[in-house]
PDB file of N, CA and C in Angstrom:
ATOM      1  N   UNK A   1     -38.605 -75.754 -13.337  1.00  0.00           N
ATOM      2  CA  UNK A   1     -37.195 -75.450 -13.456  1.00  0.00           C
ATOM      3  C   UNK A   1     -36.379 -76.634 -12.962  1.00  0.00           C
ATOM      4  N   UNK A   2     -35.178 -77.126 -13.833  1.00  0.00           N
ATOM      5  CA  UNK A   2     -34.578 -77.726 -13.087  1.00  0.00           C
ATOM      6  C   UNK A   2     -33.772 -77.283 -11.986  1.00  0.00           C
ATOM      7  N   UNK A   3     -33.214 -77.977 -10.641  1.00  0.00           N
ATOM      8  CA  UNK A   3     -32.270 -77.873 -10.246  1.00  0.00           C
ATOM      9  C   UNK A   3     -31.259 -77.471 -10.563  1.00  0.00           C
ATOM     10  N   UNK A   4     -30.622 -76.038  -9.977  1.00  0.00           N
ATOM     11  CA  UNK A   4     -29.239 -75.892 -10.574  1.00  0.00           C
ATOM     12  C   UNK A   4     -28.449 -75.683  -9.522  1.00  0.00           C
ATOM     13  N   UNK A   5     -27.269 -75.690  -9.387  1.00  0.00           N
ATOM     14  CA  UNK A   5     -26.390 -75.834  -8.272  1.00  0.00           C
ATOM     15  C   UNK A   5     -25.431 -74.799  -8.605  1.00  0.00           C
ATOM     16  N   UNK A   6     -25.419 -73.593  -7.723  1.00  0.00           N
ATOM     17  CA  UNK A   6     -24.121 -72.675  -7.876  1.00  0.00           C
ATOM     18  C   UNK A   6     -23.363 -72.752  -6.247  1.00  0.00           C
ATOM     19  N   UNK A   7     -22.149 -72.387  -6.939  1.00  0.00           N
ATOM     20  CA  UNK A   7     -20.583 -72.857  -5.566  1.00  0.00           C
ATOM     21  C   UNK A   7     -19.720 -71.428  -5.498  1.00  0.00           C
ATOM     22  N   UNK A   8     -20.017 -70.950  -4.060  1.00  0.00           N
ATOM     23  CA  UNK A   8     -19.372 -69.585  -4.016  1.00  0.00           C
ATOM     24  C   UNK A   8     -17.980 -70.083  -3.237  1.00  0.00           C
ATOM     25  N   UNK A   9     -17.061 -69.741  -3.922  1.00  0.00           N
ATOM     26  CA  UNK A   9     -15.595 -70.106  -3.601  1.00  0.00           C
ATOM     27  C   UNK A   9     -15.435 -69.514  -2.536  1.00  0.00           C
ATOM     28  N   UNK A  10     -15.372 -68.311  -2.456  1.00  0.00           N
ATOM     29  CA  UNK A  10     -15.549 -67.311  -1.221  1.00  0.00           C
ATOM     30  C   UNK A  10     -15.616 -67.370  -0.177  1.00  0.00           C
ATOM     31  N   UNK A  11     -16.960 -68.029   0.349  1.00  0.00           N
ATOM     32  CA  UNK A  11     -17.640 -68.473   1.397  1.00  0.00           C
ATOM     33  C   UNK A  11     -17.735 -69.849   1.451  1.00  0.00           C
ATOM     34  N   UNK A  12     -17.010 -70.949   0.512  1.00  0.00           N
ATOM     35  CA  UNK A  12     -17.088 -72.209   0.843  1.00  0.00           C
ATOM     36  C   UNK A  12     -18.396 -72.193   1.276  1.00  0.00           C
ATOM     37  N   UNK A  13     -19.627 -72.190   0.024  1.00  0.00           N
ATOM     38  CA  UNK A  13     -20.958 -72.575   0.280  1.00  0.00           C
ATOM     39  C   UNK A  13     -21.207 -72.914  -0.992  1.00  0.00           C
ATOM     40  N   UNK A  14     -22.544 -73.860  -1.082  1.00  0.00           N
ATOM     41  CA  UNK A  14     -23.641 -73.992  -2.518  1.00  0.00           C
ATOM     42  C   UNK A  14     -24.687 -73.940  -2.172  1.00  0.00           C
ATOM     43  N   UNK A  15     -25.001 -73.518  -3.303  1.00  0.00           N
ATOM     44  CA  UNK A  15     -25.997 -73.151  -3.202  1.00  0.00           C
ATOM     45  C   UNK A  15     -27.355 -74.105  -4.615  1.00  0.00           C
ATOM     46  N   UNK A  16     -28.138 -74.376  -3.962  1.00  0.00           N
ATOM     47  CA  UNK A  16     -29.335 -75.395  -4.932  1.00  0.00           C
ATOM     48  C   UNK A  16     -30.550 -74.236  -4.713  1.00  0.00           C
ATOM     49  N   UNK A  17     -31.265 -74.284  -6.415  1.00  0.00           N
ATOM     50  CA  UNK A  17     -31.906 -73.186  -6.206  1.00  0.00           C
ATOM     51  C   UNK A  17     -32.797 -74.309  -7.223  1.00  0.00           C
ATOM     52  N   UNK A  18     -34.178 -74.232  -6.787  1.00  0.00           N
ATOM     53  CA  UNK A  18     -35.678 -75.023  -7.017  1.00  0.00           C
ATOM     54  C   UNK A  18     -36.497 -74.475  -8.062  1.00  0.00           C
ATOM     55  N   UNK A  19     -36.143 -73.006  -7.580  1.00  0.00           N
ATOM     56  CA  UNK A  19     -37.036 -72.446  -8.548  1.00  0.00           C
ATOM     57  C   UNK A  19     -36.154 -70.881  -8.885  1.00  0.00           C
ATOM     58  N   UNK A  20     -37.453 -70.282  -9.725  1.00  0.00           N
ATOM     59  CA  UNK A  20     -36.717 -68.670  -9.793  1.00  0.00           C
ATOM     60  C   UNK A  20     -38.056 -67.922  -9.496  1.00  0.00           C
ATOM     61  N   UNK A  21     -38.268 -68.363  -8.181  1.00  0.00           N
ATOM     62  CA  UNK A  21     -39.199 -67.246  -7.711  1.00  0.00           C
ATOM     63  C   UNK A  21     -38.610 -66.345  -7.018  1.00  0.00           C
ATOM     64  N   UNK A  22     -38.789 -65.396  -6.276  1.00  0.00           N
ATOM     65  CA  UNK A  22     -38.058 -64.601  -5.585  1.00  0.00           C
ATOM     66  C   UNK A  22     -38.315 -65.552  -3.825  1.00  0.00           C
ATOM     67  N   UNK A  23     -37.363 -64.755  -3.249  1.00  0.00           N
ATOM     68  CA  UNK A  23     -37.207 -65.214  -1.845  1.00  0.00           C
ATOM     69  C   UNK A  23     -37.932 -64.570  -0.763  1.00  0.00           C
ATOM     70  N   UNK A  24     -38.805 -64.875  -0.287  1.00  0.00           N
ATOM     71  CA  UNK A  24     -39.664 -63.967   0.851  1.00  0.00           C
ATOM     72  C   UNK A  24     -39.015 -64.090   2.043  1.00  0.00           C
ATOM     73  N   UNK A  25     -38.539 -65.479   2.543  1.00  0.00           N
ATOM     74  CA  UNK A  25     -38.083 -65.714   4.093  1.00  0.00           C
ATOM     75  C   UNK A  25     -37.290 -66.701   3.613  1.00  0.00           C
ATOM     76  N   UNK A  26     -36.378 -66.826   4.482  1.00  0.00           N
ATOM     77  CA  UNK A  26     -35.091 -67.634   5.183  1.00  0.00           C
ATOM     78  C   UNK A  26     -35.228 -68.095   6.229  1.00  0.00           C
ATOM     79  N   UNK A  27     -34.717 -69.491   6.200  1.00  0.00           N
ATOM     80  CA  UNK A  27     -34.527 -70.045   7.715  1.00  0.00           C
ATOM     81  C   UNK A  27     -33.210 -71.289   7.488  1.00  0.00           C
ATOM     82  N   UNK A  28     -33.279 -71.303   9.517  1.00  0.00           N
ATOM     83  CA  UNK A  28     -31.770 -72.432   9.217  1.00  0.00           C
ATOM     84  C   UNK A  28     -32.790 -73.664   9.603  1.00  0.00           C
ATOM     85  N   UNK A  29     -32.706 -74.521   8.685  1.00  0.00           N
ATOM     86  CA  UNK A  29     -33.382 -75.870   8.951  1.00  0.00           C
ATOM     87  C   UNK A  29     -32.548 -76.848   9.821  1.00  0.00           C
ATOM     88  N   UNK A  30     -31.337 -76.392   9.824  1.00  0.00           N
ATOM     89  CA  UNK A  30     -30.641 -77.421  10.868  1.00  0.00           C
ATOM     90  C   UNK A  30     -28.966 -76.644  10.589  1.00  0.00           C
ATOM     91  N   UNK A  31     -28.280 -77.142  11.538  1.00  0.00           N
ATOM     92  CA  UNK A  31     -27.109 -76.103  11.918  1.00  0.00           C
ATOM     93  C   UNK A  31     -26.370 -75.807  10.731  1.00  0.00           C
ATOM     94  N   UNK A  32     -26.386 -74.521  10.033  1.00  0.00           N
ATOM     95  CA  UNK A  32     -26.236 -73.930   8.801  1.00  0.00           C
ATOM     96  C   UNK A  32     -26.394 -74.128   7.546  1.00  0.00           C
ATOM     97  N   UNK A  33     -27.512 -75.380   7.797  1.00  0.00           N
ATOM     98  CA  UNK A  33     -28.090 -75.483   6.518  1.00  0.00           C
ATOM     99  C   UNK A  33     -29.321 -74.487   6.592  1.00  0.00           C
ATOM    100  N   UNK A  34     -29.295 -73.586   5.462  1.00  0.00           N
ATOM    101  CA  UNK A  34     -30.768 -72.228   5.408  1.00  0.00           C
ATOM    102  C   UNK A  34     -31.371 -72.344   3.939  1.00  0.00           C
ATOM    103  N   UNK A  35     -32.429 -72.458   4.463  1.00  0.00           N
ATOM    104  CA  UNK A  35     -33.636 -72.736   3.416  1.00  0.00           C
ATOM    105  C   UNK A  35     -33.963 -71.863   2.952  1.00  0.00           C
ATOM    106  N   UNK A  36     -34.603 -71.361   1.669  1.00  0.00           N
ATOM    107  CA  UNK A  36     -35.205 -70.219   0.983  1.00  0.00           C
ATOM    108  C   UNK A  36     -36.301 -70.649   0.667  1.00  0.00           C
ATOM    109  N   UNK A  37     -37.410 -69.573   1.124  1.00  0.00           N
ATOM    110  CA  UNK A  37     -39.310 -69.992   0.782  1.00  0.00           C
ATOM    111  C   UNK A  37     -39.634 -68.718   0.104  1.00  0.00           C
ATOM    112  N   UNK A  38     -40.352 -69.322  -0.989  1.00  0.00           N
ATOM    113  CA  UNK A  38     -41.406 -67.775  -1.586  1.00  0.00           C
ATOM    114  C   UNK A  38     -42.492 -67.866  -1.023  1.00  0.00           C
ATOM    115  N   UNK A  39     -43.199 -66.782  -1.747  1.00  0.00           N
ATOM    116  CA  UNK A  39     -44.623 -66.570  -0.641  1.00  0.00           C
ATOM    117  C   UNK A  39     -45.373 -67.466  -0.256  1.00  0.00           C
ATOM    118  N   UNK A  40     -45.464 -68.279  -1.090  1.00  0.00           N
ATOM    119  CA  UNK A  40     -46.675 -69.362  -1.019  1.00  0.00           C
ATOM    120  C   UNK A  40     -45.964 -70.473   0.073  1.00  0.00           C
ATOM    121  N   UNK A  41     -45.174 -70.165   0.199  1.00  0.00           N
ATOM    122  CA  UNK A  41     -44.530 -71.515   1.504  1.00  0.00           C
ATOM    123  C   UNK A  41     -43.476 -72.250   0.755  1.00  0.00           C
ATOM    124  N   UNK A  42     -43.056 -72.321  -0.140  1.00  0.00           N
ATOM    125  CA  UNK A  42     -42.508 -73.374  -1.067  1.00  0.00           C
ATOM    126  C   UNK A  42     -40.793 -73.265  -0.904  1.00  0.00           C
ATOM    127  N   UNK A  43     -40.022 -74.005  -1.127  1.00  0.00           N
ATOM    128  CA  UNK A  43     -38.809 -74.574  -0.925  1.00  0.00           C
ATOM    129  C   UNK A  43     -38.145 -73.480  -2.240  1.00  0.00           C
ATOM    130  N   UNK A  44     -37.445 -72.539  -2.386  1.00  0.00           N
ATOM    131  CA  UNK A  44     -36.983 -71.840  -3.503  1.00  0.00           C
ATOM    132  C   UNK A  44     -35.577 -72.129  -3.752  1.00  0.00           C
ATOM    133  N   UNK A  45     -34.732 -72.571  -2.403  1.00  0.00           N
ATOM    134  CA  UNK A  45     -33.249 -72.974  -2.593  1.00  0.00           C
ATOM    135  C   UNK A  45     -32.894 -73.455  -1.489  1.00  0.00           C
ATOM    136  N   UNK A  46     -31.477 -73.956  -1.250  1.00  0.00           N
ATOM    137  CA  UNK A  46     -31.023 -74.441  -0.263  1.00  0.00           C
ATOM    138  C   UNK A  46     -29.613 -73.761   0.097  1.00  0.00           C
ATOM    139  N   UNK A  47     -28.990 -73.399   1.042  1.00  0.00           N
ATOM    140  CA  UNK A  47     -27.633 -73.120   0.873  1.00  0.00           C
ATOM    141  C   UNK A  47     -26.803 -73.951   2.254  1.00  0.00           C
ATOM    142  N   UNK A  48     -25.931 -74.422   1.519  1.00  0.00           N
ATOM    143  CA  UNK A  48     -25.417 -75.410   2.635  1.00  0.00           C
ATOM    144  C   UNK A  48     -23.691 -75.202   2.532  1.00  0.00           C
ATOM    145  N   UNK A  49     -23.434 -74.707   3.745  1.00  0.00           N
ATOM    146  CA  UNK A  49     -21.900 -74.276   3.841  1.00  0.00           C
ATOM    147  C   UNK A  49     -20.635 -75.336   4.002  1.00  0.00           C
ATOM    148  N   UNK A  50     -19.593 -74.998   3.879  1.00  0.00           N
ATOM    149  CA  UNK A  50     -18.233 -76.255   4.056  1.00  0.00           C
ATOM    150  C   UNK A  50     -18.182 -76.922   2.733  1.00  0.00           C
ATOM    151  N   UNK A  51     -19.079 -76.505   1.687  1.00  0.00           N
ATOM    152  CA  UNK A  51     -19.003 -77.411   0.505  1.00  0.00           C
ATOM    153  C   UNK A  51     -17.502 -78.221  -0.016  1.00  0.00           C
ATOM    154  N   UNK A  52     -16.637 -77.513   0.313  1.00  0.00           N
ATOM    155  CA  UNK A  52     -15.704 -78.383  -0.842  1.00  0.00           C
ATOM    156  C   UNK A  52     -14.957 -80.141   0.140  1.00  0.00           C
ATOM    157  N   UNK A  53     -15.613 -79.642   1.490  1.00  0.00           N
ATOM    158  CA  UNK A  53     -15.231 -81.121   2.060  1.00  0.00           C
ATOM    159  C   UNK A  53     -16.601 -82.173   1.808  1.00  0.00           C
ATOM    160  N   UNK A  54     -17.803 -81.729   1.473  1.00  0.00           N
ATOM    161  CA  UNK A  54     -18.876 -82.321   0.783  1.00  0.00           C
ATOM    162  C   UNK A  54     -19.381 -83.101  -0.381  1.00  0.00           C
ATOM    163  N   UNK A  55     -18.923 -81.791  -1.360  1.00  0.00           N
ATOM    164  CA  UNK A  55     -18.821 -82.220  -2.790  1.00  0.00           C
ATOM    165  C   UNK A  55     -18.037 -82.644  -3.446  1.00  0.00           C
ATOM    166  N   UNK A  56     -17.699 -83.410  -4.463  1.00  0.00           N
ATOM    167  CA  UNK A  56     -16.815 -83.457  -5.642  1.00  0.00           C
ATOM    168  C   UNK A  56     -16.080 -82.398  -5.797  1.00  0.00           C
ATOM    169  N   UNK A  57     -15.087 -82.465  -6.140  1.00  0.00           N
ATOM    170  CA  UNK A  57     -14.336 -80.886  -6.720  1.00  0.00           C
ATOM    171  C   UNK A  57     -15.106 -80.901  -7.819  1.00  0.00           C
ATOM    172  N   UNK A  58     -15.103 -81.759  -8.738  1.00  0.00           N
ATOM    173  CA  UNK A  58     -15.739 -81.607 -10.398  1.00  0.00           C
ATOM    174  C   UNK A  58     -17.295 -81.124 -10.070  1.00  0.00           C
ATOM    175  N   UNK A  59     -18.242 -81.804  -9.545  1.00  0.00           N
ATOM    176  CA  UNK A  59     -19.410 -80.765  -9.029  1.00  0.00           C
ATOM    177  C   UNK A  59     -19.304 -79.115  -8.981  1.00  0.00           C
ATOM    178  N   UNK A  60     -18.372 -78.415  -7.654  1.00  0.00           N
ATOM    179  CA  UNK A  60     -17.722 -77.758  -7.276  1.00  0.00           C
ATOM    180  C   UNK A  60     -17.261 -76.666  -8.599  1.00  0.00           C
ATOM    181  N   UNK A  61     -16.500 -76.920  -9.880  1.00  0.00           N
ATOM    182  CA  UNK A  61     -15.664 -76.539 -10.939  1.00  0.00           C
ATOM    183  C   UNK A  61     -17.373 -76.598 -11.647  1.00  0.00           C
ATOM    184  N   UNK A  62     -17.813 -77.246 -11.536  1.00  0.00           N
ATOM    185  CA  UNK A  62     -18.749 -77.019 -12.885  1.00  0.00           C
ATOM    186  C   UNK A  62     -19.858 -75.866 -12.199  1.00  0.00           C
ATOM    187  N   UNK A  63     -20.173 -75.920 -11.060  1.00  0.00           N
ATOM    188  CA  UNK A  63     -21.108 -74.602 -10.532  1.00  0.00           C
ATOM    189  C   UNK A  63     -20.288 -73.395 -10.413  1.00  0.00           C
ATOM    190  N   UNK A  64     -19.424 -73.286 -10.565  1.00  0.00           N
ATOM    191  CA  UNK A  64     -18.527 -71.802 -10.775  1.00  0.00           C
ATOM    192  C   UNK A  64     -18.668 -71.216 -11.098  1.00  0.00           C
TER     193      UNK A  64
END
């Protein structure tokens, strides 16, 4: 799967998702950045908050 990047306006977060497995566990890999693992151990997404002082707005507008 490629990488796809969705942007929750809401919560000023994005979210990068690796795969489309389902999510078994969560963790914060470092101060509110939280990782998503499926069973097998593997990296399934990323969600990383404060996005719009991060990203591009145009990034941002196109994951909407």
């Amino acid at each position: 799967m490629k990488p796809k990047l969705e942007y929750d306006a809401a919560a000023d977060a994005a979210y990068i998702r690796f795969s489309t497995e389902p999510v078994l566990e969560t963790e914060e890999a470092s101060k509110g950045i939280m990782l998503d693992y499926d069973r097998d151990g593997r990296i399934v997404g990323l969600e990383v908050p404060n996005e719009s002082t991060n990203l591009p707005a145009a990034a941002l507008e196109d994951a909407a």
